[in-house]
C-alpha atoms as a PDB file:
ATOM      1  CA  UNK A   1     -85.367  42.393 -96.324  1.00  0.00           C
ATOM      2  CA  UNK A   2     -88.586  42.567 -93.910  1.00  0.00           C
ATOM      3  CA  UNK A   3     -87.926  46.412 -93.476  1.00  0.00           C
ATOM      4  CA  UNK A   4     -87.527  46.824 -97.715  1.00  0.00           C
ATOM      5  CA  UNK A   5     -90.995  44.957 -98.646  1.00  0.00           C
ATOM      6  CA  UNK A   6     -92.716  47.096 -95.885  1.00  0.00           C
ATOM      7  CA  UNK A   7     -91.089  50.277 -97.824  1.00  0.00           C
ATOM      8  CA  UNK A   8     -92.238  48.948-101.314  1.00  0.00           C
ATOM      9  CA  UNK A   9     -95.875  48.019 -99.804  1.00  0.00           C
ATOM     10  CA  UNK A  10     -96.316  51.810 -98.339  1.00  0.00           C
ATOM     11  CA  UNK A  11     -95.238  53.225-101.797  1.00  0.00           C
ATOM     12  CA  UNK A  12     -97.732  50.677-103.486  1.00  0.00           C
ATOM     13  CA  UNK A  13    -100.755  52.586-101.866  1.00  0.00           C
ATOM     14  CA  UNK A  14    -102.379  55.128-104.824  1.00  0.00           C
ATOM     15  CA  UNK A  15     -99.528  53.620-106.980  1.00  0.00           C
ATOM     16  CA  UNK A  16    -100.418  52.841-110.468  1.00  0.00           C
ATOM     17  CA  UNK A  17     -99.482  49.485-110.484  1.00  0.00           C
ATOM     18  CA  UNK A  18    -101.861  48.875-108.208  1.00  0.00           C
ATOM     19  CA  UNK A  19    -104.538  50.120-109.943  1.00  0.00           C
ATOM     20  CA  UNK A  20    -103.268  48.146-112.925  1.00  0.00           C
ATOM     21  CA  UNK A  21    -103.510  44.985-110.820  1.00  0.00           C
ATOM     22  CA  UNK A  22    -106.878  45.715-110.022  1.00  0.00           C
ATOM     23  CA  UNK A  23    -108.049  47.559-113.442  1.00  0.00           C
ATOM     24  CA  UNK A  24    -107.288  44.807-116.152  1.00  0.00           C
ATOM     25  CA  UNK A  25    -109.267  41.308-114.352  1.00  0.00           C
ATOM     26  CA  UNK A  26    -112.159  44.470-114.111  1.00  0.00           C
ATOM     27  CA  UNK A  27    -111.949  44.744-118.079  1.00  0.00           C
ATOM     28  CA  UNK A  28    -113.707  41.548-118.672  1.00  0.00           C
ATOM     29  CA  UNK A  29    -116.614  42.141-116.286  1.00  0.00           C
ATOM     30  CA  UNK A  30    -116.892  44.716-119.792  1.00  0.00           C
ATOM     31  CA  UNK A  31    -116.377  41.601-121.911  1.00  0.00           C
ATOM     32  CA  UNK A  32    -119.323  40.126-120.167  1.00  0.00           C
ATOM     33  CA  UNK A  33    -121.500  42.880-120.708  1.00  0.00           C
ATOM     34  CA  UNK A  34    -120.703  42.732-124.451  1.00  0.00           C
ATOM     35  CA  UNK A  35    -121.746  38.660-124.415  1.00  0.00           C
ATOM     36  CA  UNK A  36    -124.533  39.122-122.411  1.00  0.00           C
ATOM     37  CA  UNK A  37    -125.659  41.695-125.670  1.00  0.00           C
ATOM     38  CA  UNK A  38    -124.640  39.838-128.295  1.00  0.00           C
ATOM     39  CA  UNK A  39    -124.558  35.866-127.618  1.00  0.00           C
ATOM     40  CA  UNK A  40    -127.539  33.634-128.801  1.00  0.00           C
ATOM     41  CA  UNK A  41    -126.397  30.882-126.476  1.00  0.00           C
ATOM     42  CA  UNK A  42    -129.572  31.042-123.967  1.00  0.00           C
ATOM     43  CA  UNK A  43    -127.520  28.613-121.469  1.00  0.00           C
ATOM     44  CA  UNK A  44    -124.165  30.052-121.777  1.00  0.00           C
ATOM     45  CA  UNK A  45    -123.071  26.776-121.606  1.00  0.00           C
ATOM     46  CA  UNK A  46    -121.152  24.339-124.231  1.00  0.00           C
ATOM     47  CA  UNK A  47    -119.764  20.997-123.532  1.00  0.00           C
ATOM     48  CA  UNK A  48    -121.185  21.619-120.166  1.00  0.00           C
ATOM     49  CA  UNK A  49    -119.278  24.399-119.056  1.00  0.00           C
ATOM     50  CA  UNK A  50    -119.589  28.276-119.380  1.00  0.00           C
ATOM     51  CA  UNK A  51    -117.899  30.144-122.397  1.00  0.00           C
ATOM     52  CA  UNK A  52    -117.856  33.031-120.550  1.00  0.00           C
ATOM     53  CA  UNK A  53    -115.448  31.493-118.151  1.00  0.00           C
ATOM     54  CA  UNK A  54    -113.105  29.381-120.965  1.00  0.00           C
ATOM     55  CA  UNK A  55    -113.314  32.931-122.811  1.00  0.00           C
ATOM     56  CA  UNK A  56    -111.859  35.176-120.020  1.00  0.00           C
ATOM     57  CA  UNK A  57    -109.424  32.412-118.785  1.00  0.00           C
ATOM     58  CA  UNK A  58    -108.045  32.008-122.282  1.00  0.00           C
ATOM     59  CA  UNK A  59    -107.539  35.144-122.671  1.00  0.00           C
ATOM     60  CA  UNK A  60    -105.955  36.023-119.435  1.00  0.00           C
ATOM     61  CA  UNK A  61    -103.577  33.407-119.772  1.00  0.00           C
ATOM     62  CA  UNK A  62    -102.544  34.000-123.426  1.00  0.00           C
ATOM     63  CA  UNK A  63    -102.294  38.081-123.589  1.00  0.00           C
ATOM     64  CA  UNK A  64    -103.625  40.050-119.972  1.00  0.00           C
ATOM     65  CA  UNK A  65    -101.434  38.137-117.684  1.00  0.00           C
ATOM     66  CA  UNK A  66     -98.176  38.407-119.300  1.00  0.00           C
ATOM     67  CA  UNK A  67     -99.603  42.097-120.314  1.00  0.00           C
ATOM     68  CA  UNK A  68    -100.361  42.578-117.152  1.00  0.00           C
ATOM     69  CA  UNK A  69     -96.779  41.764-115.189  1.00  0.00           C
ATOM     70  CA  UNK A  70     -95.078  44.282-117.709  1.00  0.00           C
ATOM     71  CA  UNK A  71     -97.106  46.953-117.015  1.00  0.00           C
ATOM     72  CA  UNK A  72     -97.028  46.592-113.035  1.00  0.00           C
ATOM     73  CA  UNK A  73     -93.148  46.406-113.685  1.00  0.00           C
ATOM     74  CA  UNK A  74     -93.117  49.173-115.933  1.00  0.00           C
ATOM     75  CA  UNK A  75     -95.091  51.218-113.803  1.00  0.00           C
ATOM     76  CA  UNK A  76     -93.127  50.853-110.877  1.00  0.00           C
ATOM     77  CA  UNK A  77     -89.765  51.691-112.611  1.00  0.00           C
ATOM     78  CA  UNK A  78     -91.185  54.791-114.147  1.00  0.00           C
ATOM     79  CA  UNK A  79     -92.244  55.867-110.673  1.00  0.00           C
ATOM     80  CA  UNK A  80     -89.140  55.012-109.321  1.00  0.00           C
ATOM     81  CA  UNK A  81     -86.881  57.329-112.003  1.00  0.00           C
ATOM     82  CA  UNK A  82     -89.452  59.880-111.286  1.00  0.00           C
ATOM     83  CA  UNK A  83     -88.755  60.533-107.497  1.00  0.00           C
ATOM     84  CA  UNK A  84     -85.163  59.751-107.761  1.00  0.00           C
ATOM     85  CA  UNK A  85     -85.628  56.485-105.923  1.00  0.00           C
ATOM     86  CA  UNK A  86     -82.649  54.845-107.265  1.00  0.00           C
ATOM     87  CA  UNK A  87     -80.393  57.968-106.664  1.00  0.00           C
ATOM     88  CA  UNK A  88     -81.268  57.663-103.090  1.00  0.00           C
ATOM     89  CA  UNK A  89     -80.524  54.009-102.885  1.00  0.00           C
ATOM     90  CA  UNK A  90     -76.757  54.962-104.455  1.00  0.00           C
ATOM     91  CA  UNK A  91     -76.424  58.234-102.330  1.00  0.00           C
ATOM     92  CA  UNK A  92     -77.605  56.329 -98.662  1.00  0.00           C
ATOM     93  CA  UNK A  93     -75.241  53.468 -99.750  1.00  0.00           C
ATOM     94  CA  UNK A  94     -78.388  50.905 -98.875  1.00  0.00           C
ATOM     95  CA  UNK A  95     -78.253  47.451-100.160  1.00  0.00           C
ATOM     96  CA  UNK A  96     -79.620  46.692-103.058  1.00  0.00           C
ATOM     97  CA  UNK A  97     -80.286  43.000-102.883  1.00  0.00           C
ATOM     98  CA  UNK A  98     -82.755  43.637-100.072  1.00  0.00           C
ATOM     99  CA  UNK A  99     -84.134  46.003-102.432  1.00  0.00           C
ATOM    100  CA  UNK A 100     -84.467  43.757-105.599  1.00  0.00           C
ATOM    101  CA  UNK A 101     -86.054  41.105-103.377  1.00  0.00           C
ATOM    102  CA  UNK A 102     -88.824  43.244-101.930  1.00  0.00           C
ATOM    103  CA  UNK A 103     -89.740  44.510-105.648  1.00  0.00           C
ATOM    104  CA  UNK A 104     -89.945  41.381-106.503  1.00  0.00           C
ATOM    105  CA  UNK A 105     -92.158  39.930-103.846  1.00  0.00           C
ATOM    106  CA  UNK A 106     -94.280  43.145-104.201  1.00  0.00           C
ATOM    107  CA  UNK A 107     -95.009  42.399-108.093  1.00  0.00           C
ATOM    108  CA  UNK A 108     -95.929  38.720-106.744  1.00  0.00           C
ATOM    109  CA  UNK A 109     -98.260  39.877-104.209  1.00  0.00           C
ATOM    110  CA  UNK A 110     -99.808  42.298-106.611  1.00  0.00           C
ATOM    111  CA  UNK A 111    -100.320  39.234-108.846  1.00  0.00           C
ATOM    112  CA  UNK A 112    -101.814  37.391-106.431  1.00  0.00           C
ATOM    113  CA  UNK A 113    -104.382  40.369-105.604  1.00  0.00           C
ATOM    114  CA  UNK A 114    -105.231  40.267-109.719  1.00  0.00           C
ATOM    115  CA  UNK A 115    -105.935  36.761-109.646  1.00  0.00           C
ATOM    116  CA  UNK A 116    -108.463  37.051-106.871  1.00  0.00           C
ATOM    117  CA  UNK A 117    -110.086  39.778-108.617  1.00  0.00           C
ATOM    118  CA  UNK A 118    -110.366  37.460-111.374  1.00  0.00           C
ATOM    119  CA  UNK A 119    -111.721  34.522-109.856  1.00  0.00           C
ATOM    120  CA  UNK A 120    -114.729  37.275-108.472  1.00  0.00           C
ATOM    121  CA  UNK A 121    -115.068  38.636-111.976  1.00  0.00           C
ATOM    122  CA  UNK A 122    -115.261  34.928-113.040  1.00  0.00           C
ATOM    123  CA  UNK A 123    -117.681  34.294-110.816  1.00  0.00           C
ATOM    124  CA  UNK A 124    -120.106  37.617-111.218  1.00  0.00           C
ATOM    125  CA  UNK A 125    -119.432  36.937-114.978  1.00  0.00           C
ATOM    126  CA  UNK A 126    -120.689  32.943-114.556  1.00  0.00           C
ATOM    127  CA  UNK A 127    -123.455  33.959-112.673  1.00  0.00           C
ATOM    128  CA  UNK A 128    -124.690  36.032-114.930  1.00  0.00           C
ATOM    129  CA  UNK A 129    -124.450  34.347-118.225  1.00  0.00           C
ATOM    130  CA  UNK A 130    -125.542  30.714-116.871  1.00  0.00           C
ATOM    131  CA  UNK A 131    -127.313  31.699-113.621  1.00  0.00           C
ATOM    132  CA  UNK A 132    -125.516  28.624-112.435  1.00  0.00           C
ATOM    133  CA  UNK A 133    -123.095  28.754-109.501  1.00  0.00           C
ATOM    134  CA  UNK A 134    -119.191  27.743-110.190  1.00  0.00           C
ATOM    135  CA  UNK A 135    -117.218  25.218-108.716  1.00  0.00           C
ATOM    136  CA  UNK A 136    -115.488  28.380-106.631  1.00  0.00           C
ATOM    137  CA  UNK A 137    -112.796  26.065-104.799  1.00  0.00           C
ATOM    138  CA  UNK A 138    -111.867  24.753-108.510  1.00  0.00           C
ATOM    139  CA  UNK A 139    -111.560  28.492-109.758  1.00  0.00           C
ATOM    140  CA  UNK A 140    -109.182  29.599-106.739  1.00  0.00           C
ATOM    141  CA  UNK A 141    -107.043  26.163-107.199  1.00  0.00           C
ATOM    142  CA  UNK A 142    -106.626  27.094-110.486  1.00  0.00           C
ATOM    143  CA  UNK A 143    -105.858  30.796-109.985  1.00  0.00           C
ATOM    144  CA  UNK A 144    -103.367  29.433-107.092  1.00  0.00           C
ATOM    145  CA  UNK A 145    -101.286  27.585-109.585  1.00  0.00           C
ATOM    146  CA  UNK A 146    -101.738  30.521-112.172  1.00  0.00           C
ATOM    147  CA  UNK A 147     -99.998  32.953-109.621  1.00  0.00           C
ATOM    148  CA  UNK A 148     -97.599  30.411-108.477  1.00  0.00           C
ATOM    149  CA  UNK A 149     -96.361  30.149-112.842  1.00  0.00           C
ATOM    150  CA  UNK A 150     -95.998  33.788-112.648  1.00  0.00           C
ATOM    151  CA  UNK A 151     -93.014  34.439-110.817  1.00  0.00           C
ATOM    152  CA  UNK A 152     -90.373  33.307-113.692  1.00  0.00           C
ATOM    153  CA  UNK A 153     -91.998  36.052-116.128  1.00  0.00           C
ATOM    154  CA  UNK A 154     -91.697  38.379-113.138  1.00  0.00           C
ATOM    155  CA  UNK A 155     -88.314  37.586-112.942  1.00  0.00           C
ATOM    156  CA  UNK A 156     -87.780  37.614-116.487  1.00  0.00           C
ATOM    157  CA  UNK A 157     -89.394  40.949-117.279  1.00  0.00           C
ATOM    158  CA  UNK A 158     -87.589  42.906-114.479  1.00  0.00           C
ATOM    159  CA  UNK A 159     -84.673  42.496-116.820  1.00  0.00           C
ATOM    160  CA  UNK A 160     -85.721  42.975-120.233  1.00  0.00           C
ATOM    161  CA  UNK A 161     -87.643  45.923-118.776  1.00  0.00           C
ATOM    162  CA  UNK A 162     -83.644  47.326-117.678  1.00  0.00           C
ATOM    163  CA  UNK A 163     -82.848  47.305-120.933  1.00  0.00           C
ATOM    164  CA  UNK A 164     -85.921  47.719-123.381  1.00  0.00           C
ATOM    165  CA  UNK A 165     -88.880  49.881-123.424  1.00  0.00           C
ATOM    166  CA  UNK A 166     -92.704  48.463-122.517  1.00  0.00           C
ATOM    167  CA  UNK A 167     -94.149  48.361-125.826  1.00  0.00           C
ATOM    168  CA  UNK A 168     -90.978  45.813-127.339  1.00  0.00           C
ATOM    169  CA  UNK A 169     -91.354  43.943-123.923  1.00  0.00           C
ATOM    170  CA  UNK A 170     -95.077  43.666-124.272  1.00  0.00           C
ATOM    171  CA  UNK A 171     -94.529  42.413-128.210  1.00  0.00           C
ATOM    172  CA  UNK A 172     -92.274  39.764-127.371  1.00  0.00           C
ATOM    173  CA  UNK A 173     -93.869  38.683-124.406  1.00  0.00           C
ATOM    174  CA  UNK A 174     -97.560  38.053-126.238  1.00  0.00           C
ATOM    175  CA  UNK A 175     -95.457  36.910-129.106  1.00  0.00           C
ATOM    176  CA  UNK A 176     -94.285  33.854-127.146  1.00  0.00           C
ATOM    177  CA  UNK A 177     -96.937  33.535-125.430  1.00  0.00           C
ATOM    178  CA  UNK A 178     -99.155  32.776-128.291  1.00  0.00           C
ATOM    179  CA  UNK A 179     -96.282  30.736-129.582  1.00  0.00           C
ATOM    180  CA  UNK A 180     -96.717  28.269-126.881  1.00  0.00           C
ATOM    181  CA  UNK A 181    -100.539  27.785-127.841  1.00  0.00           C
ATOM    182  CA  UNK A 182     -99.753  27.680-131.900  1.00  0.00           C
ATOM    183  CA  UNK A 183     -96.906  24.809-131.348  1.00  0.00           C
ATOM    184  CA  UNK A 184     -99.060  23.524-128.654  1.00  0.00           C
ATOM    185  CA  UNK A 185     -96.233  23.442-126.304  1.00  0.00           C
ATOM    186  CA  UNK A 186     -98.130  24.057-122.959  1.00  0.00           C
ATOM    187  CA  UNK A 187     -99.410  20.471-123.864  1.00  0.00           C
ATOM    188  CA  UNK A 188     -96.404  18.867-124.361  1.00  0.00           C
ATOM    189  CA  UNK A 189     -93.786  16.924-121.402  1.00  0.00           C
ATOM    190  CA  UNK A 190     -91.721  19.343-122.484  1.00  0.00           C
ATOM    191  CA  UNK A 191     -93.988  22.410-121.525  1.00  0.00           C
ATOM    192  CA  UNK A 192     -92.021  23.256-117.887  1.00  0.00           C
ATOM    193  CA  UNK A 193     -88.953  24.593-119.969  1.00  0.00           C
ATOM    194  CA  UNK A 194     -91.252  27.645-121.306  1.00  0.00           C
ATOM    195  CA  UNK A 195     -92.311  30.121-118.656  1.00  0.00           C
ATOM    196  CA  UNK A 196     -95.125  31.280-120.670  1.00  0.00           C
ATOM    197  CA  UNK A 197     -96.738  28.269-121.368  1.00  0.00           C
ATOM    198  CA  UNK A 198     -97.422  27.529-117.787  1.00  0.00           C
ATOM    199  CA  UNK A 199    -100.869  29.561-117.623  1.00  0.00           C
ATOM    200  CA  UNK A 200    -102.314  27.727-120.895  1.00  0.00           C
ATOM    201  CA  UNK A 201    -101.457  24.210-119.511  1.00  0.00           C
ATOM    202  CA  UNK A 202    -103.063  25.497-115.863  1.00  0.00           C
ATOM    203  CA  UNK A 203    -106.107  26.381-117.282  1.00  0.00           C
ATOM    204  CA  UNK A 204    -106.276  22.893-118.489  1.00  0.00           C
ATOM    205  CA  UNK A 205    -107.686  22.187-114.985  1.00  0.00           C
ATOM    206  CA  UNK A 206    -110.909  24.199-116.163  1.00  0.00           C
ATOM    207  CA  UNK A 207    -111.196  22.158-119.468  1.00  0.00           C
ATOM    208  CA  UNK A 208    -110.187  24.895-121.391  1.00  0.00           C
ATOM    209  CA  UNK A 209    -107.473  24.297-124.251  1.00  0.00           C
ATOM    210  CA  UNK A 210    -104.842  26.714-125.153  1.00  0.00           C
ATOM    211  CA  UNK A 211    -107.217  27.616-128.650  1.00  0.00           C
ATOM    212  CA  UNK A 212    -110.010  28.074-126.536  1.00  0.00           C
ATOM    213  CA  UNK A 213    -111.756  25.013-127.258  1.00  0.00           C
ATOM    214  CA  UNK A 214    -112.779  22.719-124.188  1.00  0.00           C
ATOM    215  CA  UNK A 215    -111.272  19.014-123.348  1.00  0.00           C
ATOM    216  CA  UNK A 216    -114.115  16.330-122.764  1.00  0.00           C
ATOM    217  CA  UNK A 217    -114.739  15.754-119.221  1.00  0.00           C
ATOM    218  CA  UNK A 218    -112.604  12.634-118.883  1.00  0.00           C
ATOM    219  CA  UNK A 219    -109.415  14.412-120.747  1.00  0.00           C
ATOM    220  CA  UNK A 220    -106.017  13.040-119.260  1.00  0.00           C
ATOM    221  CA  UNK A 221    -105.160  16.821-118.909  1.00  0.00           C
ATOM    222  CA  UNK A 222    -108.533  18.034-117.571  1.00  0.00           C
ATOM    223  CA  UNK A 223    -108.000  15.477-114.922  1.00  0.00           C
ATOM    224  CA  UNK A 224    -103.800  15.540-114.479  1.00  0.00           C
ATOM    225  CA  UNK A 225    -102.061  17.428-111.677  1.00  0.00           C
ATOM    226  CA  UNK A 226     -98.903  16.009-112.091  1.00  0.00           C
ATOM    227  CA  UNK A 227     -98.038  19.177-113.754  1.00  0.00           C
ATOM    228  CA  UNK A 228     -98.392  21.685-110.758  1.00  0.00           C
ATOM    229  CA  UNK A 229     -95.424  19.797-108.947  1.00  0.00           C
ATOM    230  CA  UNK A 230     -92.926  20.199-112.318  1.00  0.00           C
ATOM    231  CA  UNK A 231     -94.567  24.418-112.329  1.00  0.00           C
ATOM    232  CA  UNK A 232     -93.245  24.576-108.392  1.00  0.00           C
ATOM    233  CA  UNK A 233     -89.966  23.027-109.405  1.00  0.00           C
ATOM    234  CA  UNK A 234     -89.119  25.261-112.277  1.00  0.00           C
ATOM    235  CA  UNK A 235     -90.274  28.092-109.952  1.00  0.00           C
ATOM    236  CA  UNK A 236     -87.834  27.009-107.201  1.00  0.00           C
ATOM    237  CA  UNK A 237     -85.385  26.933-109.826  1.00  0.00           C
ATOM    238  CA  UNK A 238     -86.461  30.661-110.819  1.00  0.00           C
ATOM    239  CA  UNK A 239     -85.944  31.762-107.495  1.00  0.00           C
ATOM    240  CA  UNK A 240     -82.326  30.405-107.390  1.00  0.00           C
ATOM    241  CA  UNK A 241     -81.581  32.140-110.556  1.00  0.00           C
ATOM    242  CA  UNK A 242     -82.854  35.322-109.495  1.00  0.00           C
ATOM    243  CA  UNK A 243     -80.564  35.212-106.051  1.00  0.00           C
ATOM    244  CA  UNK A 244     -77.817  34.846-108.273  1.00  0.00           C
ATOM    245  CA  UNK A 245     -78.765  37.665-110.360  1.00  0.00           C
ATOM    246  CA  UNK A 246     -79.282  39.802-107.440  1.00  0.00           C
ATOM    247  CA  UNK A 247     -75.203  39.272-106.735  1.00  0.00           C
ATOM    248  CA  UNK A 248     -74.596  40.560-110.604  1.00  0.00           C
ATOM    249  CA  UNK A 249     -76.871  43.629-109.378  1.00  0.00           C
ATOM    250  CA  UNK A 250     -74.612  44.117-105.973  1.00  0.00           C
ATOM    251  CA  UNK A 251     -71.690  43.803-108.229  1.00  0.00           C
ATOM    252  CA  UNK A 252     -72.478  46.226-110.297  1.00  0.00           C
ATOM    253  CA  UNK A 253     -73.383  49.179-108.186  1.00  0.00           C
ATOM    254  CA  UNK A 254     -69.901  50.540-107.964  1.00  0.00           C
ATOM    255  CA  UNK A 255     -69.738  50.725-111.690  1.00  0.00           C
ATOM    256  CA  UNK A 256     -72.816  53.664-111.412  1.00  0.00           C
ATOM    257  CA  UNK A 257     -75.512  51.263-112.861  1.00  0.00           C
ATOM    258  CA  UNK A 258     -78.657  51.551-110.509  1.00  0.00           C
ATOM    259  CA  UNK A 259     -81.316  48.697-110.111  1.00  0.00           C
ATOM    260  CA  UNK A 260     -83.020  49.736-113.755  1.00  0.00           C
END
């Protein structure tokens, strides 16, 4: 396992997935550009907190992050088919369970670099639309528990990705995505069965709702936290489901079918 994630980290430098992790948080340093141009707000501020920062958390949560994991996924799998990586795996007769895991852990890891990059583009952006400095240990909480939700859609998208091309996977990901803002299901008890509902009911912790509006300071879900521990269940759950799909993977391999 230790000696596959090293593998998949070497082949991550100059990768394009990396740059994708990197790239789309960058886009809305852009976004802030445009504000800065165009809003007659001369605080940035409403409700007492800064619209640049409900604006680019909204719409990370909603469309770039689930955007983002299928094109880090995608990216890697086209890379893969194009140096014969999976060939290799079936001609050396190496494990592939090792293999799966790594991948993964590498998308996770790349995740976790985005949401860094975020929280400094947040914090640039912040800066300079209210010239007020952020609660920065409140902003990496947040983006903690944001990277922690991501793993099921990791796990989810690795598959649908075997099967369907980006541009259908990318659909029906911001599809449901924005279905769990519409039926306001990231607000609801009920919001730990839907893996992409997670981010909108995170962001909560900002005051930002899933619409993009912003929750009075003494909200019950601006102030609950009750939530993170059902997110870290459902993602221990997640990871059981994805060791058992790594023995459907094994059990394949002598049928010809490679990891993708």
């Amino acid at each position: 396992m230790q000696t596959a994630l090293k593998v998949e980290i070497i082949k991550t430098k100059s990768s394009n997935y990396l740059k994708i992790a990197l790239i789309l948080p960058l886009i809305f340093l852009i976004f802030t550009l445009m504000t800065l141009l165009s809003s007659q707000n001369p605080t940035g501020l409403s409700d007492g907190i800064s619209i640049i920062q409900t604006n680019i958390f909204n719409l990370w949560s909603l469309i770039l992050l689930p955007f983002c994991i299928v094109m880090i996924i995608n990216s890697d799998y086209q890379q893969e088919n194009r140096a014969l990586g999976w060939q290799q795996v079936e001609a050396n007769n190496w494990p592939l369970q090792p293999l799966y895991w790594s991948k993964t852990f590498k998308y996770w890891l790349l995740l976790f670099l985005s949401h860094l990059t975020l929280v400094l583009v947040v914090v640039v952006s912040n800066l300079l639309t209210t010239k007020v400095s952020v609660n920065a240990g409140l902003l990496l909480a947040t983006s903690l528990v944001l990277w922690l939700g991501s793993l099921p859609l990791i796990v989810i998208n690795m598959h649908l990705l075997r099967y369907l091309n980006a541009i259908i996977v990318s659909i029906l990901n911001l599809a449901l995505s924005m279905g769990s803002a519409i039926y306001n299901i990231s607000l609801s008890h009920y919001f730990w069965i839907d893996p992409w509902s997670y981010a909108s009911r995170t962001i909560a912790l900002l005051r930002i709702q899933p619409n993009g509006t912003s929750f009075s300071p003494g909200s019950f879900f601006a102030n609950d936290v009750s939530f993170i521990y059902l997110i870290l269940l459902s993602v221990s759950v997640w990871l059981l489901f994805n060791y058992f799909l790594s023995f459907i993977i094994v059990r394949k391999r002598q049928g010809g079918n490679e990891l993708v």
